[in-house]
Protein backbone atom coordinates (compact mmCIF):
# COMPACT_ATOMS: atom_id res chain seq x y z
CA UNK A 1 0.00 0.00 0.00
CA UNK A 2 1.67 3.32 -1.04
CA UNK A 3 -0.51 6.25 -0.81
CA UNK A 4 -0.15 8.22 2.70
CA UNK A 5 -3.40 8.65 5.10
CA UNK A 6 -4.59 12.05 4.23
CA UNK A 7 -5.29 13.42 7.69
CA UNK A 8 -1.66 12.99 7.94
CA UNK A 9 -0.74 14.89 5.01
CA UNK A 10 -3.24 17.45 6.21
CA UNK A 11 -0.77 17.92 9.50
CA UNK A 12 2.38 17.82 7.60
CA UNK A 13 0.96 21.17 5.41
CA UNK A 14 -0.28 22.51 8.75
CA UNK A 15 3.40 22.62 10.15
CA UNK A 16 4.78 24.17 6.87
CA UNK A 17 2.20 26.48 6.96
CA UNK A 18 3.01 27.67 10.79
CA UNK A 19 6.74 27.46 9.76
CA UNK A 20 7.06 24.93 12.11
CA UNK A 21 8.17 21.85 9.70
CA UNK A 22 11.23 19.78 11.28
CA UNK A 23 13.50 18.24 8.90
CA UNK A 24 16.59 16.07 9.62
CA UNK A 25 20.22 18.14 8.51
CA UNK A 26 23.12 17.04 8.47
CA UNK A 27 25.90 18.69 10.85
CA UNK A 28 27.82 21.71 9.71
CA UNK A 29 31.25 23.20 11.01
CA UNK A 30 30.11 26.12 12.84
CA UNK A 31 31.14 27.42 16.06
CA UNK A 32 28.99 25.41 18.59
CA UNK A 33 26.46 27.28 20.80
CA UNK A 34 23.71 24.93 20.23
CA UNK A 35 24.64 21.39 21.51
CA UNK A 36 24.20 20.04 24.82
CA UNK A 37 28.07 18.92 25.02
CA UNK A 38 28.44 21.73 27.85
CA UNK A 39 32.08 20.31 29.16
CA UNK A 40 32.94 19.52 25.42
CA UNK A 41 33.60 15.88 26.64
CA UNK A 42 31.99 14.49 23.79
CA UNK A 43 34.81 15.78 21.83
CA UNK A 44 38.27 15.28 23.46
CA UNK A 45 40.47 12.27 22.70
CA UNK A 46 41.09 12.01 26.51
CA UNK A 47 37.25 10.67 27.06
CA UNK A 48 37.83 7.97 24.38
CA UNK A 49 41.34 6.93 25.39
CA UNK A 50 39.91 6.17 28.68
CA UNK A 51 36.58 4.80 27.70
CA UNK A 52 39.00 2.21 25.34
CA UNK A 53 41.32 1.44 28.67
CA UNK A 54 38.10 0.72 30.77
CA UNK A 55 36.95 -1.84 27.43
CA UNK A 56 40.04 -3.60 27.16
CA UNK A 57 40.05 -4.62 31.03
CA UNK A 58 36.33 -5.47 31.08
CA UNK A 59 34.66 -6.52 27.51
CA UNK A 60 35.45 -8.45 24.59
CA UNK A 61 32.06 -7.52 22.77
CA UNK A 62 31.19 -5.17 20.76
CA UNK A 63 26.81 -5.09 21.32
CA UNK A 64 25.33 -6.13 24.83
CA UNK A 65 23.73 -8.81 23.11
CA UNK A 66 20.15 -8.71 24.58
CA UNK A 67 18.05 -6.99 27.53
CA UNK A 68 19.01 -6.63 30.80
CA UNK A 69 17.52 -8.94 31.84
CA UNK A 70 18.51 -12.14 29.68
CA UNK A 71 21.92 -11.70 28.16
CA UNK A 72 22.66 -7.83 28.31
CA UNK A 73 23.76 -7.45 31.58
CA UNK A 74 27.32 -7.27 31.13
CA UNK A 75 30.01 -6.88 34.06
CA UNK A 76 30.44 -3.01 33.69
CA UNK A 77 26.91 -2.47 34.25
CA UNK A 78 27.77 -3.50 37.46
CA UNK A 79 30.56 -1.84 38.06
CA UNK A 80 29.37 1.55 36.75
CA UNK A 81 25.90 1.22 38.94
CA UNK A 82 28.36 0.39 41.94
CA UNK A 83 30.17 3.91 40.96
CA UNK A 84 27.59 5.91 40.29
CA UNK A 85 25.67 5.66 43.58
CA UNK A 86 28.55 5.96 45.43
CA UNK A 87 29.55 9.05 43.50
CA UNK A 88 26.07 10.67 44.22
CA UNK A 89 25.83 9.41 47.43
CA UNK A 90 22.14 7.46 46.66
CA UNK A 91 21.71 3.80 47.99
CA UNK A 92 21.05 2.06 44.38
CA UNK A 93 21.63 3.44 40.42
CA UNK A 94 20.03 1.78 37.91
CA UNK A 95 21.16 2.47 34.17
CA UNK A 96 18.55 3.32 31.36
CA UNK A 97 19.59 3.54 27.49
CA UNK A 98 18.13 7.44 27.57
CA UNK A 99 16.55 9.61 29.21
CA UNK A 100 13.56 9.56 27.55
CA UNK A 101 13.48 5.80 28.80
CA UNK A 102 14.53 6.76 32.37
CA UNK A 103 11.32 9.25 32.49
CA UNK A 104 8.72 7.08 30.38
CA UNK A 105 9.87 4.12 32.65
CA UNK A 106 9.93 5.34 36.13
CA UNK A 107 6.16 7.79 35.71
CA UNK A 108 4.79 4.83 33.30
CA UNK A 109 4.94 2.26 36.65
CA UNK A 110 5.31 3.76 39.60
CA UNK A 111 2.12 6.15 40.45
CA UNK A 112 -0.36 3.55 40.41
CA UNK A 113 -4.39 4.22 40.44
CA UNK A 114 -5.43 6.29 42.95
CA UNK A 115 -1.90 7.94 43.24
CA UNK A 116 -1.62 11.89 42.02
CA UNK A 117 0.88 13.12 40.27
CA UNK A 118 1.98 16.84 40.23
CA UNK A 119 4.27 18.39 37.90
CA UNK A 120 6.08 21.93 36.80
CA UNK A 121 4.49 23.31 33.75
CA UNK A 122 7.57 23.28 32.16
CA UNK A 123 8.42 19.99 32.60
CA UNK A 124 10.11 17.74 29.95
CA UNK A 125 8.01 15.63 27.05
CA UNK A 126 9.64 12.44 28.21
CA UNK A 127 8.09 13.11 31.72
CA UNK A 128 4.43 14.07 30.41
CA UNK A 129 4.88 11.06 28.05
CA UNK A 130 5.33 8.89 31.02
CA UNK A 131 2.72 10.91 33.04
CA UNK A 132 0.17 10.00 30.41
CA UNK A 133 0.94 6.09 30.49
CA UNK A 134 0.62 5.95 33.85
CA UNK A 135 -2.99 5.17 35.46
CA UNK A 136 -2.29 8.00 38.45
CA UNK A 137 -3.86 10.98 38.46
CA UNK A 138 -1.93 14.37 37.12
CA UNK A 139 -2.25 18.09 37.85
CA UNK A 140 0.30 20.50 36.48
CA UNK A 141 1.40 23.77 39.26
CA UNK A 142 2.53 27.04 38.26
CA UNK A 143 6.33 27.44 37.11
CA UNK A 144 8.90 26.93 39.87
CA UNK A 145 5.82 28.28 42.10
CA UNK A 146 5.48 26.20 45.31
CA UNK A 147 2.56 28.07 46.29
CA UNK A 148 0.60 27.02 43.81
CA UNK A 149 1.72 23.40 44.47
CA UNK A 150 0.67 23.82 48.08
CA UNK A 151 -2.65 25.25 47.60
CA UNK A 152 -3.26 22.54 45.16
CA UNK A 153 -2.51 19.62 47.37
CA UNK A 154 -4.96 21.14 50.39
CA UNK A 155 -7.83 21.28 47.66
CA UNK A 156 -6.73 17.58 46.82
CA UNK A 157 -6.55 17.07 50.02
CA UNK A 158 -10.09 18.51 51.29
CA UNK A 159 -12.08 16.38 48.82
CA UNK A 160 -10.92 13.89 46.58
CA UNK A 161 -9.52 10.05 48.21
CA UNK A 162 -5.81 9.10 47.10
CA UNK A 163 -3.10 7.12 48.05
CA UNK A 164 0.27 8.74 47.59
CA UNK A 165 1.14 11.91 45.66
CA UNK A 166 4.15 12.30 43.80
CA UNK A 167 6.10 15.46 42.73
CA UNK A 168 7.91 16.15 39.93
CA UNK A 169 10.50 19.41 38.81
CA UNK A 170 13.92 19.50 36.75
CA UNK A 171 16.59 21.29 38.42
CA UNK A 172 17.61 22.85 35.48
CA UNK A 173 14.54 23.64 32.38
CA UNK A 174 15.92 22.65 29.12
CA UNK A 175 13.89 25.23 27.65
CA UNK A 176 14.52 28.25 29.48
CA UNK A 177 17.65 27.57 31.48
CA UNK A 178 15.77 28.35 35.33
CA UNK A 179 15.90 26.68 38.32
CA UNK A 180 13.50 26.08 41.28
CA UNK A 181 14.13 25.86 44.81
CA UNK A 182 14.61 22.31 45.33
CA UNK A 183 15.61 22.97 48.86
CA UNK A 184 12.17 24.84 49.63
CA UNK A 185 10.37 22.00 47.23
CA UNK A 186 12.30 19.19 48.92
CA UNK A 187 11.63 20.60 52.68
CA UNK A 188 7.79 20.92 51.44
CA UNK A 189 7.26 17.21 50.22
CA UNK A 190 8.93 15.75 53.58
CA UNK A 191 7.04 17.72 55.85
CA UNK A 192 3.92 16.02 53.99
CA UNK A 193 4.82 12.80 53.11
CA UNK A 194 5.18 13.40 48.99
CA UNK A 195 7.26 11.75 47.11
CA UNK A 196 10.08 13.99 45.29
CA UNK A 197 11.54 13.58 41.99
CA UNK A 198 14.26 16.07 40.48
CA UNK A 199 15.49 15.42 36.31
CA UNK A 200 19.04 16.66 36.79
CA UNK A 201 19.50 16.27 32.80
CA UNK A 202 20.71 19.64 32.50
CA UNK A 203 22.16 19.93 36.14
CA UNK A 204 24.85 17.33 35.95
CA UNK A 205 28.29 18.07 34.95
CA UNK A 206 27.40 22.00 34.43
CA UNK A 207 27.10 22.03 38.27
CA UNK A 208 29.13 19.01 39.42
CA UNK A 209 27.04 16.54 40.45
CA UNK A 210 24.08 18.35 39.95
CA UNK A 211 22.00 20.32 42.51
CA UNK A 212 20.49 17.61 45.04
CA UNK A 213 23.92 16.55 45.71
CA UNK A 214 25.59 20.34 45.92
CA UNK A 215 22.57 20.90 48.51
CA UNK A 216 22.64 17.88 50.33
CA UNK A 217 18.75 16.70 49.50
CA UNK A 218 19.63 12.82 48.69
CA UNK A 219 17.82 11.93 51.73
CA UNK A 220 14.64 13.78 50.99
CA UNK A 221 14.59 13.09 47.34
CA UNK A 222 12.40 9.93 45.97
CA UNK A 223 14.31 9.38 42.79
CA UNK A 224 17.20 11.79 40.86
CA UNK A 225 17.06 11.34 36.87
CA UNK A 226 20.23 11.96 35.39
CA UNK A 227 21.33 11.64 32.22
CA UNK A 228 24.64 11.26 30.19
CA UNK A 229 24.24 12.19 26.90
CA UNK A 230 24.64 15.92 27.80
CA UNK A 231 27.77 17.39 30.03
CA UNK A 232 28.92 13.66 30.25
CA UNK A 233 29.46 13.41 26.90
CA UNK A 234 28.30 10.20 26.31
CA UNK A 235 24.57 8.21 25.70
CA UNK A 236 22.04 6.76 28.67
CA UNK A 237 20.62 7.57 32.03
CA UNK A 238 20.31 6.95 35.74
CA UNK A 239 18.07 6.48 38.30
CA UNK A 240 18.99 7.54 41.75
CA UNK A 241 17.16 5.95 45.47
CA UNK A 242 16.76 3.33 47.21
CA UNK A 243 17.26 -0.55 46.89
CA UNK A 244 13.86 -1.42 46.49
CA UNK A 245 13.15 1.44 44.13
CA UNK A 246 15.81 -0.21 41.89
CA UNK A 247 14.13 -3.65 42.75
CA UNK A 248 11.05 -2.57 41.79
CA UNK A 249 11.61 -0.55 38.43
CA UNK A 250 13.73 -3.59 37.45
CA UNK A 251 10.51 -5.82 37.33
CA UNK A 252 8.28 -3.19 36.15
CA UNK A 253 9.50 -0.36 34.10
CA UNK A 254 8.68 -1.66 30.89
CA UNK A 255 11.63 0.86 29.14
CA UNK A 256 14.17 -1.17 30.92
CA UNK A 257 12.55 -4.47 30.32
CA UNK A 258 11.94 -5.07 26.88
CA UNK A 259 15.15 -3.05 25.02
CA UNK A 260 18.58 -4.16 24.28
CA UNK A 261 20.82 -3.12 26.78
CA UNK A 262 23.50 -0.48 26.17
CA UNK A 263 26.54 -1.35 24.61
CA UNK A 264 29.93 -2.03 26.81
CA UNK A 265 31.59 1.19 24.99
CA UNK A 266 28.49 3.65 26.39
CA UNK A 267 28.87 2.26 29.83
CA UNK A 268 32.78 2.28 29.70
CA UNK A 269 32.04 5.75 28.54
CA UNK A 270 29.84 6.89 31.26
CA UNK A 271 32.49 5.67 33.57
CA UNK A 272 35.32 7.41 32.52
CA UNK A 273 33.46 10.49 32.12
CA UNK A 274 32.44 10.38 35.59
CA UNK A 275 36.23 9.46 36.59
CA UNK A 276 36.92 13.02 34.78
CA UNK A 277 34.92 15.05 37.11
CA UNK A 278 36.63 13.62 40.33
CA UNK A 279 40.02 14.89 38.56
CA UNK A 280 41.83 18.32 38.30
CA UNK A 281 40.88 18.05 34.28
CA UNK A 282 37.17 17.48 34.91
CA UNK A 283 36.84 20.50 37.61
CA UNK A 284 39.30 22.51 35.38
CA UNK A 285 36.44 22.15 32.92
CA UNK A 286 33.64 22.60 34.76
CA UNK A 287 35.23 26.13 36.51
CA UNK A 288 35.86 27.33 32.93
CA UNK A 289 32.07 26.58 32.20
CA UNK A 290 31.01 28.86 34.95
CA UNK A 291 33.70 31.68 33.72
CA UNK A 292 31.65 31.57 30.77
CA UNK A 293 28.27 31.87 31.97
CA UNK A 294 29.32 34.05 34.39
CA UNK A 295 31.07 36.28 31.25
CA UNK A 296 27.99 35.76 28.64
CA UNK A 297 26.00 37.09 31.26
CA UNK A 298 27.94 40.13 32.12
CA UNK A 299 27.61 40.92 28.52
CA UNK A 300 24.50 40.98 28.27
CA UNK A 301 24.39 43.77 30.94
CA UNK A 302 26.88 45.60 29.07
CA UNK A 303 24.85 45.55 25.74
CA UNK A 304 21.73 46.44 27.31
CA UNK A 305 20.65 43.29 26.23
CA UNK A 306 18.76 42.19 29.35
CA UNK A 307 15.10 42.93 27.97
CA UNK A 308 15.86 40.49 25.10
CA UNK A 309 16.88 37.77 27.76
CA UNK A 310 16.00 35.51 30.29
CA UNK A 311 17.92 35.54 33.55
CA UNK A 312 20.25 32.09 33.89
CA UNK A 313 22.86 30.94 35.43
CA UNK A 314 23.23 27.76 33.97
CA UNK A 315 24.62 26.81 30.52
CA UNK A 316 20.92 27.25 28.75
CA UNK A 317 20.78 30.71 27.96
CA UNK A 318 17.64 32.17 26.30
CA UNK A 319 17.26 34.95 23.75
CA UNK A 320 13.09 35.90 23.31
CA UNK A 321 12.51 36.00 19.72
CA UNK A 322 8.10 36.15 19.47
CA UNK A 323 7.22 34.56 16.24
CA UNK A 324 8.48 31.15 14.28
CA UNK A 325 9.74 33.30 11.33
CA UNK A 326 11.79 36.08 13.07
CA UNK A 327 13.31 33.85 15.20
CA UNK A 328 14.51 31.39 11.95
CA UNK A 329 15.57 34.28 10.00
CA UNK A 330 17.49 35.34 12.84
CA UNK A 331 19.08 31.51 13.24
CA UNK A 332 19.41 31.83 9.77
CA UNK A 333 21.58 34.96 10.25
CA UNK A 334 23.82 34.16 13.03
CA UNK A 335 24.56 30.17 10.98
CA UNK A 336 25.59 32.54 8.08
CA UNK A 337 27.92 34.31 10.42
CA UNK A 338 29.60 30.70 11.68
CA UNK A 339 27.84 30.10 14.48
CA UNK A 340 25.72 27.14 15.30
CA UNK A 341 22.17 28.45 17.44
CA UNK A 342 18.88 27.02 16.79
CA UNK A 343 15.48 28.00 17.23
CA UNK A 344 13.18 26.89 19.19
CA UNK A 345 9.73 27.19 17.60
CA UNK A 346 5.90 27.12 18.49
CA UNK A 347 4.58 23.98 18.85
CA UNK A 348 7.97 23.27 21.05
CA UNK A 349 7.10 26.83 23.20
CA UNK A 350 3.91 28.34 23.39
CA UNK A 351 3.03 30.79 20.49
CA UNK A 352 4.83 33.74 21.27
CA UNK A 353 7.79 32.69 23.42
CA UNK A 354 9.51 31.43 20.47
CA UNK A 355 13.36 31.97 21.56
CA UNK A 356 16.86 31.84 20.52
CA UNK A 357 18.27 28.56 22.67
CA UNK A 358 22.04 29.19 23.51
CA UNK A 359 23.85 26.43 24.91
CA UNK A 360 27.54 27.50 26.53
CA UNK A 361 30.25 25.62 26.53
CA UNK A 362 33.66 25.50 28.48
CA UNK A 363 35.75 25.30 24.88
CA UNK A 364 33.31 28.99 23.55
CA UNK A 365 35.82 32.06 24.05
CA UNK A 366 34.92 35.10 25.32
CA UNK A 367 35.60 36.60 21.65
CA UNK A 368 33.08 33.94 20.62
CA UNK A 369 30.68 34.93 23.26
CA UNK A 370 30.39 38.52 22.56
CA UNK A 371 30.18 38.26 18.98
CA UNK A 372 27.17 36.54 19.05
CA UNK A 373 25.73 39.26 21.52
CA UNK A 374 26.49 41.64 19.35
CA UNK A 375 25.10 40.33 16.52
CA UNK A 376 22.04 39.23 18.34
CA UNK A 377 21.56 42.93 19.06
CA UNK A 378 22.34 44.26 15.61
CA UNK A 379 19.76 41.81 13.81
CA UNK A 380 17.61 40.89 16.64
């Protein structure tokens, strides 16, 4: 059968229409403000001399070779779980092949019937995703606005029956670079019994080992999501808590069960990455990082910029750009110039907080950094 449902096609001229069509490219050799390589680990031949040291010692294969759970689990799963709950200071890791699998797997089977779930506004598709395969109950809460959250659990609380009622935030929002008070959220869901969950995706690395660990929250958090495909440099994900957390997503979270586990060379990656941060090179990186953000953001200031911008102080800096085509042709501009920044278009963003998404690095130079200020504010 070769013609194409029509009500498809019909969706497919919709997005062309909005100028909102994705397509595929291939990579180009621009100046790189747009990936999420924040540490530039991805790209150093240090990361796969040691990732090929680990291999030799530990693997002869090249593919896992099946799921976890029949012929996939290979020793340096093991040894990298072992590592990385010691290294975040959580009683059990469990690997995932992606984030998007760490997210769709843990909301997918944990909140059961009769459980709530409340999440950020702003939180990630992989967690609404798993959200909507789960059979608990969901309610979004204002941005980063515990408030909200609070007066929303007492009305939950006054009239409808549950059993346990998770909460979900990301300490850092991939789309607009902010932060919430975890401490305040985390000090919130103890004092009444809610279960906490923090996506460090964009936390870890950029801030060391992310912000549950820099403010001591391990014990009050339910489960940390990290993942390693960002400022690790490398592919796959974590879940961070308990034993029986790990026990129980390994028997139901249907992401982990029925995939082919990762590859020895992503876990032998993951590890050496993580070996990095403990080292002068790793911290060397991560302090040049914060130079920059600290720098790009000082710019701003000085090219009276700050209107056009949304306060960060992570590596996700956002430029405001309302409309799908002037923020293209201004993506369009700044590629033509050598530098690689996308845009971030409506569906993606609600209409009219289509942006400019910036992603710093510790290899950008300050020369790099306010060029593409400037430019920003000549064309923007």
């Amino acid at each position: 059968m070769s013609d194409f449902p029509e009500k498809l096609s019909r969706k497919l001229i919709r997005r062309q229409e909005e100028n909102s069509f994705r397509e595929l490219k291939p990579q180009q050799d621009l100046i790189d403000f747009s990936s999420n390589d924040y540490l530039g680990l991805s790209r150093t031949s240090l990361l796969q001399s040691a990732t090929n040291e680990i291999l030799k010692s530990n693997s002869s294969f090249n593919g896992a070779t099946g799921s976890r759970l029949l012929t996939g689990n290979h020793n340096l799963y093991s040894e990298l779980e072992s590592y990385l709950k010691s290294f975040y200071d959580f009683e059990s890791a469990l690997i995932f092949n992606s984030g998007y699998d760490a997210n769709i797997g843990f909301f997918s089977c944990v909140p059961q019937r009769n459980d709530i779930i409340f999440y950020d506004e702003l939180i990630h598709a992989s967690i609404r995703d798993g959200i909507k395969m789960s059979n608990a109950k969901a309610f979004k809460f204002k941005h980063n606005n515990v408030d909200d959250l609070r007066g929303q659990i007492d009305k939950i609380r006054e009239k409808d029956f549950y059993e346990e009622i998770y909460v979900v935030t990301e300490s850092v929002f991939s789309m607009d670079g902010d932060s919430p008070n975890i401490s305040e959220l985390a000090k919130f869901c103890n004092e009444h019994s809610l279960y906490f969950i923090v996506d460090e995706a964009h936390a870890i690395g950029v801030f060391g080992k992310g912000l549950v660990v820099e403010k001591n929250l391990q014990e009050k958090v339910f489960a940390q999501i990290i993942t390693f495909g960002k400022a690790i440099g490398s592919h796959g994900a974590a879940i961070l808590g308990s034993k029986p957390l790990k026990e129980y997503l390994i028997n139901f979270a249907r992401s982990l069960i029925y995939t082919t586990a990762l590859a020895p060379h992503s876990i032998a990656s993951i590890l050496a990455a993580h070996q990095f941060l403990e080292v002068e090179y790793g911290k060397s990186l991560i302090e040049k990082l914060r130079q920059n953000i600290h720098y790009f953001n000082q710019t701003i200031e000085a090219l009276h910029l700050r209107q056009v911008f949304l306060l960060s102080t992570s590596a996700i800096q956002i430029a405001l750009i309302s409309g799908n085509i002037a923020v293209r042709s201004l993506s369009i501009t700044l590629m033509a110039s050598g530098f690689d920044i996308r845009p971030i278009l409506a569906p993606t963003v609600p209409k009219g907080n289509e942006r400019l998404r910036i992603c710093l690095h510790a290899f950008n130079t300050k020369d790099e950094i306010e060029r593409v200020l400037l430019l920003i504010k000549e064309n923007g």
